[in-house]
PDB file of N, CA and C in Angstrom:
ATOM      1  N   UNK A   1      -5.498  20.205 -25.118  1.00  0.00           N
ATOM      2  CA  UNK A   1      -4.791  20.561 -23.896  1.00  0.00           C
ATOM      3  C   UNK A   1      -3.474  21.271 -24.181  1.00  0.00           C
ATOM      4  N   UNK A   2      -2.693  20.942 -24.958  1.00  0.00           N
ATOM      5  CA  UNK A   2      -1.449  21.203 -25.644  1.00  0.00           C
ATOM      6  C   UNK A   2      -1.589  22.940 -25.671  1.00  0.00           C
ATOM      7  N   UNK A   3      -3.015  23.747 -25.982  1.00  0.00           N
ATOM      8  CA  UNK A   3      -2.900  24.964 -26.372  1.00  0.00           C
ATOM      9  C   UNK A   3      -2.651  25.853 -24.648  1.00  0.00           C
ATOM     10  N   UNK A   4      -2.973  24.840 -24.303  1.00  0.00           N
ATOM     11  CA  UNK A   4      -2.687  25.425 -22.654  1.00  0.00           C
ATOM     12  C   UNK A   4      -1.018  25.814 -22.339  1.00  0.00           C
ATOM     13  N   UNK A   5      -0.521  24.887 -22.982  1.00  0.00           N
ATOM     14  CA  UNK A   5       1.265  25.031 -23.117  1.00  0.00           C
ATOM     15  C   UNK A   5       1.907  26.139 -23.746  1.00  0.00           C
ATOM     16  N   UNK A   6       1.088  26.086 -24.768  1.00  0.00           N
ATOM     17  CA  UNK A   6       1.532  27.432 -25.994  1.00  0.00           C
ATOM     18  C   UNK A   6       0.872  28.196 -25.236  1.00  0.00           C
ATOM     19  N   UNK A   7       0.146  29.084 -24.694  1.00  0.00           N
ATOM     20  CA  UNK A   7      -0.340  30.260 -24.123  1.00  0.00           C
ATOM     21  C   UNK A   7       0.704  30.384 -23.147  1.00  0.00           C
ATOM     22  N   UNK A   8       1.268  29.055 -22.410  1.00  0.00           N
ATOM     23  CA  UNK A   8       2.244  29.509 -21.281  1.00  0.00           C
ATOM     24  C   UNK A   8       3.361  29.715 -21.766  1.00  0.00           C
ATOM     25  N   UNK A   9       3.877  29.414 -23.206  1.00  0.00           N
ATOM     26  CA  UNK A   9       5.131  29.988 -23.679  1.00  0.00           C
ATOM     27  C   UNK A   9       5.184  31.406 -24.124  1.00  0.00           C
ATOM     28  N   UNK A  10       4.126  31.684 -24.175  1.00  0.00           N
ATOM     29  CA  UNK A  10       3.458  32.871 -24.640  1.00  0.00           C
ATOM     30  C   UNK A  10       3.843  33.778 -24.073  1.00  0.00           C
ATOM     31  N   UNK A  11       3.226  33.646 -22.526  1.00  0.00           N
ATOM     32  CA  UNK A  11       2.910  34.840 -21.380  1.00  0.00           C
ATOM     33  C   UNK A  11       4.484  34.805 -20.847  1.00  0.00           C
ATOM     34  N   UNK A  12       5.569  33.482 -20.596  1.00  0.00           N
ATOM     35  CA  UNK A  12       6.776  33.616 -20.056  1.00  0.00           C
ATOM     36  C   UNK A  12       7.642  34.253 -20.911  1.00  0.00           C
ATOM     37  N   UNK A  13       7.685  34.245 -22.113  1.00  0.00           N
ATOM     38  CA  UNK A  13       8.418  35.002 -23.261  1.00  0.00           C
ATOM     39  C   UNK A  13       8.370  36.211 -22.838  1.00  0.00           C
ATOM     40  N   UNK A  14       6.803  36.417 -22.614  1.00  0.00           N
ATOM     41  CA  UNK A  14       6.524  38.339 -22.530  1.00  0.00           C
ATOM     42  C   UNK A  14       6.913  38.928 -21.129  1.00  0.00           C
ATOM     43  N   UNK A  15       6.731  37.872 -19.722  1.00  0.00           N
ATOM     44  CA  UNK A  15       7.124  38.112 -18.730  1.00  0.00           C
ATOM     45  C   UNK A  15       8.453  38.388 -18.752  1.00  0.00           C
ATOM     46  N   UNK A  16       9.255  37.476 -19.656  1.00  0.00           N
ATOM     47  CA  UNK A  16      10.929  37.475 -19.700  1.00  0.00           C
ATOM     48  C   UNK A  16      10.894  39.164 -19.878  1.00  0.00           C
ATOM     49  N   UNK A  17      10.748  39.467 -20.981  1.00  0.00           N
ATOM     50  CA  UNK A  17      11.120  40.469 -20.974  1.00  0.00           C
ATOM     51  C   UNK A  17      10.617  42.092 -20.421  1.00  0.00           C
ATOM     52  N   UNK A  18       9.896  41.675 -19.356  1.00  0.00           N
ATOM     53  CA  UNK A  18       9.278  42.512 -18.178  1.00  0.00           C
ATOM     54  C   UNK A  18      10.280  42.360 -17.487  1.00  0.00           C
ATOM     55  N   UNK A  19      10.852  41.071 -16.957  1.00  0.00           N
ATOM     56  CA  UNK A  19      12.286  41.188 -16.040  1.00  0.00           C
ATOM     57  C   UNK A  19      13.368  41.630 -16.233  1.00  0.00           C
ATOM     58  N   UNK A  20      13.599  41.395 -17.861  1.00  0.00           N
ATOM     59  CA  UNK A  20      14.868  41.967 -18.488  1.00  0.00           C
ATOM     60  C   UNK A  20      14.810  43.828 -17.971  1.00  0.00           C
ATOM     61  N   UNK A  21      13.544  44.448 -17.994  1.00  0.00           N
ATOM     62  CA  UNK A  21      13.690  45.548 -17.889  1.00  0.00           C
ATOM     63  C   UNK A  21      13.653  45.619 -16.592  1.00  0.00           C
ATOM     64  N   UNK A  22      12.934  45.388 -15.540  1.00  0.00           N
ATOM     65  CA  UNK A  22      13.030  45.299 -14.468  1.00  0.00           C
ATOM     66  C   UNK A  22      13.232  45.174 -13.059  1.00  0.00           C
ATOM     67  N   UNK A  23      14.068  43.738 -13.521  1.00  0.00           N
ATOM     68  CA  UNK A  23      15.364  43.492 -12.601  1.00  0.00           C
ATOM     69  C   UNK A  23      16.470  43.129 -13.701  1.00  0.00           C
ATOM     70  N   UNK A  24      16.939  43.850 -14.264  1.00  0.00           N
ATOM     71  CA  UNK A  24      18.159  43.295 -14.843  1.00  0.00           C
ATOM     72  C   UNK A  24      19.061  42.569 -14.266  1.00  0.00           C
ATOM     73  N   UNK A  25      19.503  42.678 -13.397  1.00  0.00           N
ATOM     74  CA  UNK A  25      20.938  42.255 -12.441  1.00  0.00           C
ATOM     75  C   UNK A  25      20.338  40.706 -12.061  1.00  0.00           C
ATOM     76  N   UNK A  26      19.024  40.685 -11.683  1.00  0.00           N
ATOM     77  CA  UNK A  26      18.889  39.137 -11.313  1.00  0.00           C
ATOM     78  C   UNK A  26      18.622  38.426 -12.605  1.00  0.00           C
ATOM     79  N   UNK A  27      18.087  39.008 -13.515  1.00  0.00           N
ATOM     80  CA  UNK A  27      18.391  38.087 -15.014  1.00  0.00           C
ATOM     81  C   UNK A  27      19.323  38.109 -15.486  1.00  0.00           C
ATOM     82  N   UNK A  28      20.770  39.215 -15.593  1.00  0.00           N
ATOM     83  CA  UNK A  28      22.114  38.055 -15.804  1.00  0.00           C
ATOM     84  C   UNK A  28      22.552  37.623 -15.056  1.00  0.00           C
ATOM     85  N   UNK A  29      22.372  37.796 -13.730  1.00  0.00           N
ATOM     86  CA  UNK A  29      22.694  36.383 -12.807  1.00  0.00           C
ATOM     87  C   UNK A  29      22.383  35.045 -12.704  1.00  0.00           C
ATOM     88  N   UNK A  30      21.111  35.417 -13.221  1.00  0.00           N
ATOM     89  CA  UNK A  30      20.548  33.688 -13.409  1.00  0.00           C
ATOM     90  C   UNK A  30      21.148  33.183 -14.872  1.00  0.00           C
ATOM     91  N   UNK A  31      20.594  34.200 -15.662  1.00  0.00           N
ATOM     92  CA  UNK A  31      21.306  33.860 -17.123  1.00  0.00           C
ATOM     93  C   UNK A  31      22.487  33.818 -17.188  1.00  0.00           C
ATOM     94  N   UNK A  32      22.807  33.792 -16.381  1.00  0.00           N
ATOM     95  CA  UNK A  32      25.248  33.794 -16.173  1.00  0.00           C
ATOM     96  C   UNK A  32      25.110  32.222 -15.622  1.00  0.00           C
ATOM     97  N   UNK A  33      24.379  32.212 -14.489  1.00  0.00           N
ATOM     98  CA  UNK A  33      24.338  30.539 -13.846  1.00  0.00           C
ATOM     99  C   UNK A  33      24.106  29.707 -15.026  1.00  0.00           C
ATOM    100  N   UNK A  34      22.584  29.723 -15.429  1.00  0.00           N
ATOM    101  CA  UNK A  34      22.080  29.025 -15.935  1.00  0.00           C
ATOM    102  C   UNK A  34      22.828  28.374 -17.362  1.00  0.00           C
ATOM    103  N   UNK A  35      23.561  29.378 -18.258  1.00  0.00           N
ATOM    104  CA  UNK A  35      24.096  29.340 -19.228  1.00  0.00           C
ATOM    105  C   UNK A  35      25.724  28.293 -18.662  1.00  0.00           C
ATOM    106  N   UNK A  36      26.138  28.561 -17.913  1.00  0.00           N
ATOM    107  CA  UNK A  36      27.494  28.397 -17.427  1.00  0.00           C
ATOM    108  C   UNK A  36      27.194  26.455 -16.812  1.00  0.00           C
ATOM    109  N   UNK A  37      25.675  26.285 -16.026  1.00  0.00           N
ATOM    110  CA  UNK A  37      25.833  24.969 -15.916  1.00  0.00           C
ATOM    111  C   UNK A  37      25.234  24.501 -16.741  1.00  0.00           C
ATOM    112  N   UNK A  38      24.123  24.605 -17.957  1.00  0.00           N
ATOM    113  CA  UNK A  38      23.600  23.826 -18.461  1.00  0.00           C
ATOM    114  C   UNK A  38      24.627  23.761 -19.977  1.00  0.00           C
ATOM    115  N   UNK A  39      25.331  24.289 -20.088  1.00  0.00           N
ATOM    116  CA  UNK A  39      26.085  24.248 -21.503  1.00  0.00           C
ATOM    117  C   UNK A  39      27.058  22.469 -21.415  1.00  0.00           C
ATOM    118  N   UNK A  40      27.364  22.290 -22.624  1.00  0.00           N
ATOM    119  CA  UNK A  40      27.986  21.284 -22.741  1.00  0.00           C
ATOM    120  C   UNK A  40      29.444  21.019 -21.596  1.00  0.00           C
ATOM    121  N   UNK A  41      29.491  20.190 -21.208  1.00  0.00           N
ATOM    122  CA  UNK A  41      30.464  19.662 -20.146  1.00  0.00           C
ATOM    123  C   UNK A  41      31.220  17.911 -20.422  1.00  0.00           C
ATOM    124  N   UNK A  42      31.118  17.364 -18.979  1.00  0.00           N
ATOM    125  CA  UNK A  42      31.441  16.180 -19.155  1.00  0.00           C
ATOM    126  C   UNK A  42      29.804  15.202 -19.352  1.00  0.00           C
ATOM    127  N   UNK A  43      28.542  16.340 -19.241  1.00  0.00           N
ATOM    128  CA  UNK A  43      27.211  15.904 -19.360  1.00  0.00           C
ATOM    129  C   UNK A  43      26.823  16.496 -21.213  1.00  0.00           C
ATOM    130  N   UNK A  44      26.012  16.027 -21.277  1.00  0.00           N
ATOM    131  CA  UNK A  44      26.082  16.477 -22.933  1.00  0.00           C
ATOM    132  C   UNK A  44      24.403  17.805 -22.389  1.00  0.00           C
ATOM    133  N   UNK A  45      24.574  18.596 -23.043  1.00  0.00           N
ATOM    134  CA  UNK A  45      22.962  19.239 -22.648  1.00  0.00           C
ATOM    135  C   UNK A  45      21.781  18.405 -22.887  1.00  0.00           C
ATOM    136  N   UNK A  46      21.632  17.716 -23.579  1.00  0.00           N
ATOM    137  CA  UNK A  46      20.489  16.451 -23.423  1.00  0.00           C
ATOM    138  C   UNK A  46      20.486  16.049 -22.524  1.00  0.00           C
ATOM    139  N   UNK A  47      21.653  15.525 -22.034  1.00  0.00           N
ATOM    140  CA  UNK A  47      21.367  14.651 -20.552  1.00  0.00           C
ATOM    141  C   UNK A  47      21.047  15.219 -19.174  1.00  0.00           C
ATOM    142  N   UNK A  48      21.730  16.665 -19.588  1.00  0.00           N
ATOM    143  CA  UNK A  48      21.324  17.776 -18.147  1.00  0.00           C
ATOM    144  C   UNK A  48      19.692  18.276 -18.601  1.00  0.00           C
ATOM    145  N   UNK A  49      19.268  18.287 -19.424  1.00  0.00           N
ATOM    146  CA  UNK A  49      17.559  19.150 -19.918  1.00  0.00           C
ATOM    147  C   UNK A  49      16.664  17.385 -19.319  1.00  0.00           C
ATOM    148  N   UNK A  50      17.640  16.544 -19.297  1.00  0.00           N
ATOM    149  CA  UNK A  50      16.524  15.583 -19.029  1.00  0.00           C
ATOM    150  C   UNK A  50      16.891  15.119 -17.469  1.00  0.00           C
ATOM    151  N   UNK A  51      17.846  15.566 -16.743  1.00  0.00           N
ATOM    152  CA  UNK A  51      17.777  15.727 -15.507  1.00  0.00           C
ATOM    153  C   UNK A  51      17.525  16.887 -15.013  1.00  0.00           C
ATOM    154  N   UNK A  52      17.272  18.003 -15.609  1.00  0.00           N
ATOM    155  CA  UNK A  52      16.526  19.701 -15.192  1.00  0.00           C
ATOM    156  C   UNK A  52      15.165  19.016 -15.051  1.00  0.00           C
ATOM    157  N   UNK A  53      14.273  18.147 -16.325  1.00  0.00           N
ATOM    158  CA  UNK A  53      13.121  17.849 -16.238  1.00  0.00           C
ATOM    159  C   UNK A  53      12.876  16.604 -14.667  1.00  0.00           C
ATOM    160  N   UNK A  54      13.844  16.102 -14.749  1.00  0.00           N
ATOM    161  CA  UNK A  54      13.185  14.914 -13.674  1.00  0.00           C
ATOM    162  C   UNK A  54      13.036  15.772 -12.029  1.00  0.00           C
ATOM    163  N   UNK A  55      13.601  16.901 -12.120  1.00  0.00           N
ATOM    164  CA  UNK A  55      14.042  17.532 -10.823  1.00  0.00           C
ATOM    165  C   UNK A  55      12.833  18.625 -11.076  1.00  0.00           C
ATOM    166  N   UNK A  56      12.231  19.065 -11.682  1.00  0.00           N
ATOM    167  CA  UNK A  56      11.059  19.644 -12.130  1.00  0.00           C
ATOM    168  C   UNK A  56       9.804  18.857 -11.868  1.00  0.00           C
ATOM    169  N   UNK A  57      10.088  17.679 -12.062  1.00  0.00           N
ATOM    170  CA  UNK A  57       8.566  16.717 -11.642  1.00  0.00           C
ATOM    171  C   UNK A  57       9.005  16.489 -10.287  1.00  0.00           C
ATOM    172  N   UNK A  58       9.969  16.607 -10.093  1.00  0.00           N
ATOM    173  CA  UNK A  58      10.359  15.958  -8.427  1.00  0.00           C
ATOM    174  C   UNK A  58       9.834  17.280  -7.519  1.00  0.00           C
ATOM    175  N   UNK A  59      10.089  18.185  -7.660  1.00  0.00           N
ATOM    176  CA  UNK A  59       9.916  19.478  -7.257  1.00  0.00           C
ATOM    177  C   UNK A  59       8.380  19.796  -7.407  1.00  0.00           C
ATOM    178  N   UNK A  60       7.415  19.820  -8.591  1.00  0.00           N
ATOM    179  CA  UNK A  60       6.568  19.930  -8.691  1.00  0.00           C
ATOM    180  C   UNK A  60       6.483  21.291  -9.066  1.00  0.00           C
ATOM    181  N   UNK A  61       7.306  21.800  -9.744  1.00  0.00           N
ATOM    182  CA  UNK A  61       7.156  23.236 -10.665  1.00  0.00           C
ATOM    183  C   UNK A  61       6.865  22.825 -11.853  1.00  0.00           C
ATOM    184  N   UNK A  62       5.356  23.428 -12.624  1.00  0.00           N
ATOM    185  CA  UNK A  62       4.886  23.247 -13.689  1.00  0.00           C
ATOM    186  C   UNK A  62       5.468  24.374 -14.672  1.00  0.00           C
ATOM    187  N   UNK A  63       5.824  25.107 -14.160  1.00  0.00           N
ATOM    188  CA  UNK A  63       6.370  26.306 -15.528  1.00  0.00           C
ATOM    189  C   UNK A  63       7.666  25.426 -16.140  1.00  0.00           C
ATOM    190  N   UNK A  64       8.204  24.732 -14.730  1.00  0.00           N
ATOM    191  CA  UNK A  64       9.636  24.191 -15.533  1.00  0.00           C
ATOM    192  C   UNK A  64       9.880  23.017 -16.110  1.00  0.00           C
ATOM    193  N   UNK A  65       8.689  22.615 -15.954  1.00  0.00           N
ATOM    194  CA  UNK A  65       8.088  20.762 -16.312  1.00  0.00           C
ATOM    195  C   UNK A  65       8.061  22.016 -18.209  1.00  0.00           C
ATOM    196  N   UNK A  66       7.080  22.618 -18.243  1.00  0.00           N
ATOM    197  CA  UNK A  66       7.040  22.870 -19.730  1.00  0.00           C
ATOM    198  C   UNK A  66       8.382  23.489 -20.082  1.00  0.00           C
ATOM    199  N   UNK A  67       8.903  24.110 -19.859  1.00  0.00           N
ATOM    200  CA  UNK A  67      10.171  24.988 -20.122  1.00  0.00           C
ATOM    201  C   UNK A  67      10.978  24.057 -20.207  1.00  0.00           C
ATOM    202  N   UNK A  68      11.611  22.832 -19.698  1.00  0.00           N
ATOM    203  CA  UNK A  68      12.553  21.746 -20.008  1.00  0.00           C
ATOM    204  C   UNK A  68      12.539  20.774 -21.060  1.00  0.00           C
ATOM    205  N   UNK A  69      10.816  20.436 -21.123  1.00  0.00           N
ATOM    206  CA  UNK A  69      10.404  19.664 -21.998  1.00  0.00           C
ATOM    207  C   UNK A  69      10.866  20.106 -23.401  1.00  0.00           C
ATOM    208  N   UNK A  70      10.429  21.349 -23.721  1.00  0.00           N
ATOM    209  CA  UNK A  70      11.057  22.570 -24.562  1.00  0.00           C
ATOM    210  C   UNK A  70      12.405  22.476 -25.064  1.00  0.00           C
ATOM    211  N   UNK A  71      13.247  22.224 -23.758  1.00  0.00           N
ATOM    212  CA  UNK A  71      14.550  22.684 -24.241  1.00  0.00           C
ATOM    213  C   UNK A  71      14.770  20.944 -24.417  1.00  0.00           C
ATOM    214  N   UNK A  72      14.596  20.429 -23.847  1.00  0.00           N
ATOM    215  CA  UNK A  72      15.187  18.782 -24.174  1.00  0.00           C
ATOM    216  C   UNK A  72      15.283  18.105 -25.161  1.00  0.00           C
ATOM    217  N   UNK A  73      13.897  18.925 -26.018  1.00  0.00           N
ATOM    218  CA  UNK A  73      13.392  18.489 -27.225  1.00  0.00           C
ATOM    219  C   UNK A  73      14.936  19.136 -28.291  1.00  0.00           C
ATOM    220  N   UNK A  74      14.889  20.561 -28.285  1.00  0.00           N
ATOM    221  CA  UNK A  74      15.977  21.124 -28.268  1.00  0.00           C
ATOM    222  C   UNK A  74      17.218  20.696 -28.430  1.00  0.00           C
ATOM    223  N   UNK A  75      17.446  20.147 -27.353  1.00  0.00           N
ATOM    224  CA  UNK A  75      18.680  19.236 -27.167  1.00  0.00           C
ATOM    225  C   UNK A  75      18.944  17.531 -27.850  1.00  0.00           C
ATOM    226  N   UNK A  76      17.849  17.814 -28.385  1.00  0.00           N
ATOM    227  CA  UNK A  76      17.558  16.639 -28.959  1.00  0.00           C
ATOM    228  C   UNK A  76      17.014  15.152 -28.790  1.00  0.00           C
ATOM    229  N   UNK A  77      16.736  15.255 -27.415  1.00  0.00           N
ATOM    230  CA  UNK A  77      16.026  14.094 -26.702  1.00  0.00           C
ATOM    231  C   UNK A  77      14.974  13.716 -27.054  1.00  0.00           C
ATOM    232  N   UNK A  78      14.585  12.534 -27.594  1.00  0.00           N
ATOM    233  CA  UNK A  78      13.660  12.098 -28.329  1.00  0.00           C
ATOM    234  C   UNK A  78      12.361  12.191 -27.067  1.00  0.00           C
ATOM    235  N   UNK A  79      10.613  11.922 -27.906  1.00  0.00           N
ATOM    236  CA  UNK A  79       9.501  11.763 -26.786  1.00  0.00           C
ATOM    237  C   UNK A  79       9.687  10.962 -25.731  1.00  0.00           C
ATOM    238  N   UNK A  80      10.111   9.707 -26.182  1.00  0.00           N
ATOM    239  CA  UNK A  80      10.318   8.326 -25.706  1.00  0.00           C
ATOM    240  C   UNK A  80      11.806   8.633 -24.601  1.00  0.00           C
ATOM    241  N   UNK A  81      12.841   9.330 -24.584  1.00  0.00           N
ATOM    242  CA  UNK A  81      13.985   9.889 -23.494  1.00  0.00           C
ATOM    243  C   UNK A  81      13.205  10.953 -22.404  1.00  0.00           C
ATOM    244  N   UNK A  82      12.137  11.347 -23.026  1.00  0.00           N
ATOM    245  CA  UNK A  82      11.671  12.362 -22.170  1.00  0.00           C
ATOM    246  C   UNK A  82      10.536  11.873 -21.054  1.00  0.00           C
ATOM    247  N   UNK A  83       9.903  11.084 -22.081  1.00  0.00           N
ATOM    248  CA  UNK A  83       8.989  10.286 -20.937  1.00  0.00           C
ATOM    249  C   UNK A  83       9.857   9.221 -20.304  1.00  0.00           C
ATOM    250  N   UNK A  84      10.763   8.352 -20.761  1.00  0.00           N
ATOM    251  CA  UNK A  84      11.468   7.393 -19.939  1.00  0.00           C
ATOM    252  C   UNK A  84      11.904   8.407 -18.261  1.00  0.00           C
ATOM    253  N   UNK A  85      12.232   9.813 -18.817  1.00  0.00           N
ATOM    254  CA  UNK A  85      13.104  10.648 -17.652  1.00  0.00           C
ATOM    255  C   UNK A  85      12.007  10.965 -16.839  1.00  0.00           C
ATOM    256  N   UNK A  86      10.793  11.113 -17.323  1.00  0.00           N
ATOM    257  CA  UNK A  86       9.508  11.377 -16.191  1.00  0.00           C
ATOM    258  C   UNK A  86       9.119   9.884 -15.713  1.00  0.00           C
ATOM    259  N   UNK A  87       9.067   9.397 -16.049  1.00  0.00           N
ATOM    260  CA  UNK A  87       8.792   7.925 -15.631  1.00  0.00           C
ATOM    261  C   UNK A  87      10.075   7.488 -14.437  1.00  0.00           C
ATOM    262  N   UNK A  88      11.397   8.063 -14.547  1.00  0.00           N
ATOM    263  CA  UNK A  88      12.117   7.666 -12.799  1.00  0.00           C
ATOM    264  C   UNK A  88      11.957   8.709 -12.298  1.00  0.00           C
ATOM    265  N   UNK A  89      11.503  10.188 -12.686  1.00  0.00           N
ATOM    266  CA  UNK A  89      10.770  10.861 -11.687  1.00  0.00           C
ATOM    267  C   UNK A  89       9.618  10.620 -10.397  1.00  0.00           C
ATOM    268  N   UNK A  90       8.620  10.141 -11.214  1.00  0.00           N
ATOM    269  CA  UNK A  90       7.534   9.209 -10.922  1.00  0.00           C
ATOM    270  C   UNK A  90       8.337   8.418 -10.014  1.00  0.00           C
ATOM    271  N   UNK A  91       8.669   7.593 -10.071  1.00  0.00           N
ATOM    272  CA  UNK A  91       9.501   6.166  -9.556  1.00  0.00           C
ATOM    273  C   UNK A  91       9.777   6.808  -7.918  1.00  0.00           C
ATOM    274  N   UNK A  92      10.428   7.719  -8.349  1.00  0.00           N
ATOM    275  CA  UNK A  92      11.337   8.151  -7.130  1.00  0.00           C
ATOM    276  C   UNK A  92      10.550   9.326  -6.339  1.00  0.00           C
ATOM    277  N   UNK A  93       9.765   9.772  -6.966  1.00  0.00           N
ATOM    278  CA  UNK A  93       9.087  10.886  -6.042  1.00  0.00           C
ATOM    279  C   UNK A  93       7.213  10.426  -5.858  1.00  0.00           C
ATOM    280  N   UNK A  94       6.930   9.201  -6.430  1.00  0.00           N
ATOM    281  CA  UNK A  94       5.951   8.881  -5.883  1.00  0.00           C
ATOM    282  C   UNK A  94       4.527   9.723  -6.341  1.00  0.00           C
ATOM    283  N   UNK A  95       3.849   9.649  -5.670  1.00  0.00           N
ATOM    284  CA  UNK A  95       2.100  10.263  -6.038  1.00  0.00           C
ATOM    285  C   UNK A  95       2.382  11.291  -6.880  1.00  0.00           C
ATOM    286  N   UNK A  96       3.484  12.749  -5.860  1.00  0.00           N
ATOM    287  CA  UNK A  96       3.419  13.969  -6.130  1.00  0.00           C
ATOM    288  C   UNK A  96       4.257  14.012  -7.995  1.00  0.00           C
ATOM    289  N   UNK A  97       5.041  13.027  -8.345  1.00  0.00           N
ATOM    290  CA  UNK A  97       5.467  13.134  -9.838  1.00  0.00           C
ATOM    291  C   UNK A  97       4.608  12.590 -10.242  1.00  0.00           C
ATOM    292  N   UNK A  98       3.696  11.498 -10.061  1.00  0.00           N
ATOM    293  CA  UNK A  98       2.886  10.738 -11.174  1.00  0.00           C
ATOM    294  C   UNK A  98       1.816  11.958 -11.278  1.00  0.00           C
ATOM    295  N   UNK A  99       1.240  12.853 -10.713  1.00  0.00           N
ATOM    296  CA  UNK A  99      -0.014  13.771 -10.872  1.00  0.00           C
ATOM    297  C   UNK A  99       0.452  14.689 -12.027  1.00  0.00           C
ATOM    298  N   UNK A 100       2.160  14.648 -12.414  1.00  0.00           N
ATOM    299  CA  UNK A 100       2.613  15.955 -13.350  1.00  0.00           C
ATOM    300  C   UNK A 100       2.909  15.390 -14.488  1.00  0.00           C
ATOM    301  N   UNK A 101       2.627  13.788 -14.659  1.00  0.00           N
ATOM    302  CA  UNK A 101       2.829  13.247 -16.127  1.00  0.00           C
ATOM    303  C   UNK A 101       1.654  14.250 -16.947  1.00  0.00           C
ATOM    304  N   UNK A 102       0.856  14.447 -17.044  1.00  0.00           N
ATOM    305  CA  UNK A 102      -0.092  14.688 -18.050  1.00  0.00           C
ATOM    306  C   UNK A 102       0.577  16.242 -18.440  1.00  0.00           C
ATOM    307  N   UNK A 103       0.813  17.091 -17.390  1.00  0.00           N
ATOM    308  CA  UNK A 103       1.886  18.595 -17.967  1.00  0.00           C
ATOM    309  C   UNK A 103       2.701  17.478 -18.772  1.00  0.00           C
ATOM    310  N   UNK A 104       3.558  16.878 -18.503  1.00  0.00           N
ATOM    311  CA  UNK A 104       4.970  16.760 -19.926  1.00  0.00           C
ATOM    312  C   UNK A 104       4.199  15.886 -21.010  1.00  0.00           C
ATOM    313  N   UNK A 105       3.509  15.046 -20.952  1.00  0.00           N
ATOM    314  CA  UNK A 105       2.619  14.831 -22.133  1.00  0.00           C
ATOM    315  C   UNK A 105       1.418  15.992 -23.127  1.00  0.00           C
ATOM    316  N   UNK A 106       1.404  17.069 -22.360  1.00  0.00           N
ATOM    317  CA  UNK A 106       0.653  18.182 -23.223  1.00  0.00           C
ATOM    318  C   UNK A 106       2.065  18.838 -23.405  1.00  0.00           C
ATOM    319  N   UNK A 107       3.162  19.004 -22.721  1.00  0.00           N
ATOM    320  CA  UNK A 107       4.316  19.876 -22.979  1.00  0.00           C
ATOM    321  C   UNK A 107       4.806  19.405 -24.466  1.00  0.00           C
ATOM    322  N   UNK A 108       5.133  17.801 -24.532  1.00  0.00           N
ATOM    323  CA  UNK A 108       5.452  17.057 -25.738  1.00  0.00           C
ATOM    324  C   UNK A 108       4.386  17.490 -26.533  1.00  0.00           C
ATOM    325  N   UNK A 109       3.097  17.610 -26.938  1.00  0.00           N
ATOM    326  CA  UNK A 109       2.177  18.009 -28.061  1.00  0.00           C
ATOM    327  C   UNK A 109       2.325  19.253 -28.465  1.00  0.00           C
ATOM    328  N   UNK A 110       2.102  20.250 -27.324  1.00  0.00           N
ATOM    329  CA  UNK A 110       2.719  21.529 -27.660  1.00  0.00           C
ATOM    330  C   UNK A 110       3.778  21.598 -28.387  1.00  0.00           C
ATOM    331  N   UNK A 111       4.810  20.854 -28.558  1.00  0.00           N
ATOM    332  CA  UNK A 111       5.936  21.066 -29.398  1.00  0.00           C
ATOM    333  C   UNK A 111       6.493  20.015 -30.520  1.00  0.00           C
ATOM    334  N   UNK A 112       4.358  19.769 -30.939  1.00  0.00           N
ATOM    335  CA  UNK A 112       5.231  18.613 -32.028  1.00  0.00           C
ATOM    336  C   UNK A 112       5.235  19.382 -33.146  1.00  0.00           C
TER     337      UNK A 112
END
């Protein structure tokens, strides 16, 4: 299942840079946001990649369920921080997070 993950890092890499040419202005805008809140603060970036992920299962966006998992790992958040953070996803958002555990468990294989 995991190769399902890697094909999607695949195709968003290559999409990225379809937008870079494309819409430039809305990719450093986002990349100006994105960089500016997720960087180190009074939150460490581990702790924001593992609240990007719980708000990703809460939401029910699968590109960003894999794309966080990614960076969390990144950030250094162990399997066991990442599933604990999908697990009060779950908690708190009910049916619609428990159906997206199995994305962050192929997201985690994809990137062992």
């Amino acid at each position: 299942m995991s190769e399902r993950v890697k094909t999607f890092y695949k195709k968003f890499e290559a999409d990225t840079e379809k937008m870079k040419k494309m819409v430039p202005g809305m990719m450093t805008g986002f990349g100006g946001l994105f960089q500016k809140t997720m960087g180190e603060g009074k939150l460490t970036v581990r702790e924001k990649e593992l609240i990007a992920l719980g708000i990703a299962m809460a939401i029910q966006c699968k590109p960003c369920l894999f794309l966080h998992v990614k960076k969390c790992l990144g950030a250094g958040a162990s399997q066991e921080e990442i599933l604990e953070a999908a697990q009060v996803a779950v908690m708190m958002s009910g049916g619609p997070g428990f159906t997206h555990m199995p994305e962050i468990i192929d997201a985690l294989e994809a990137n062992e």
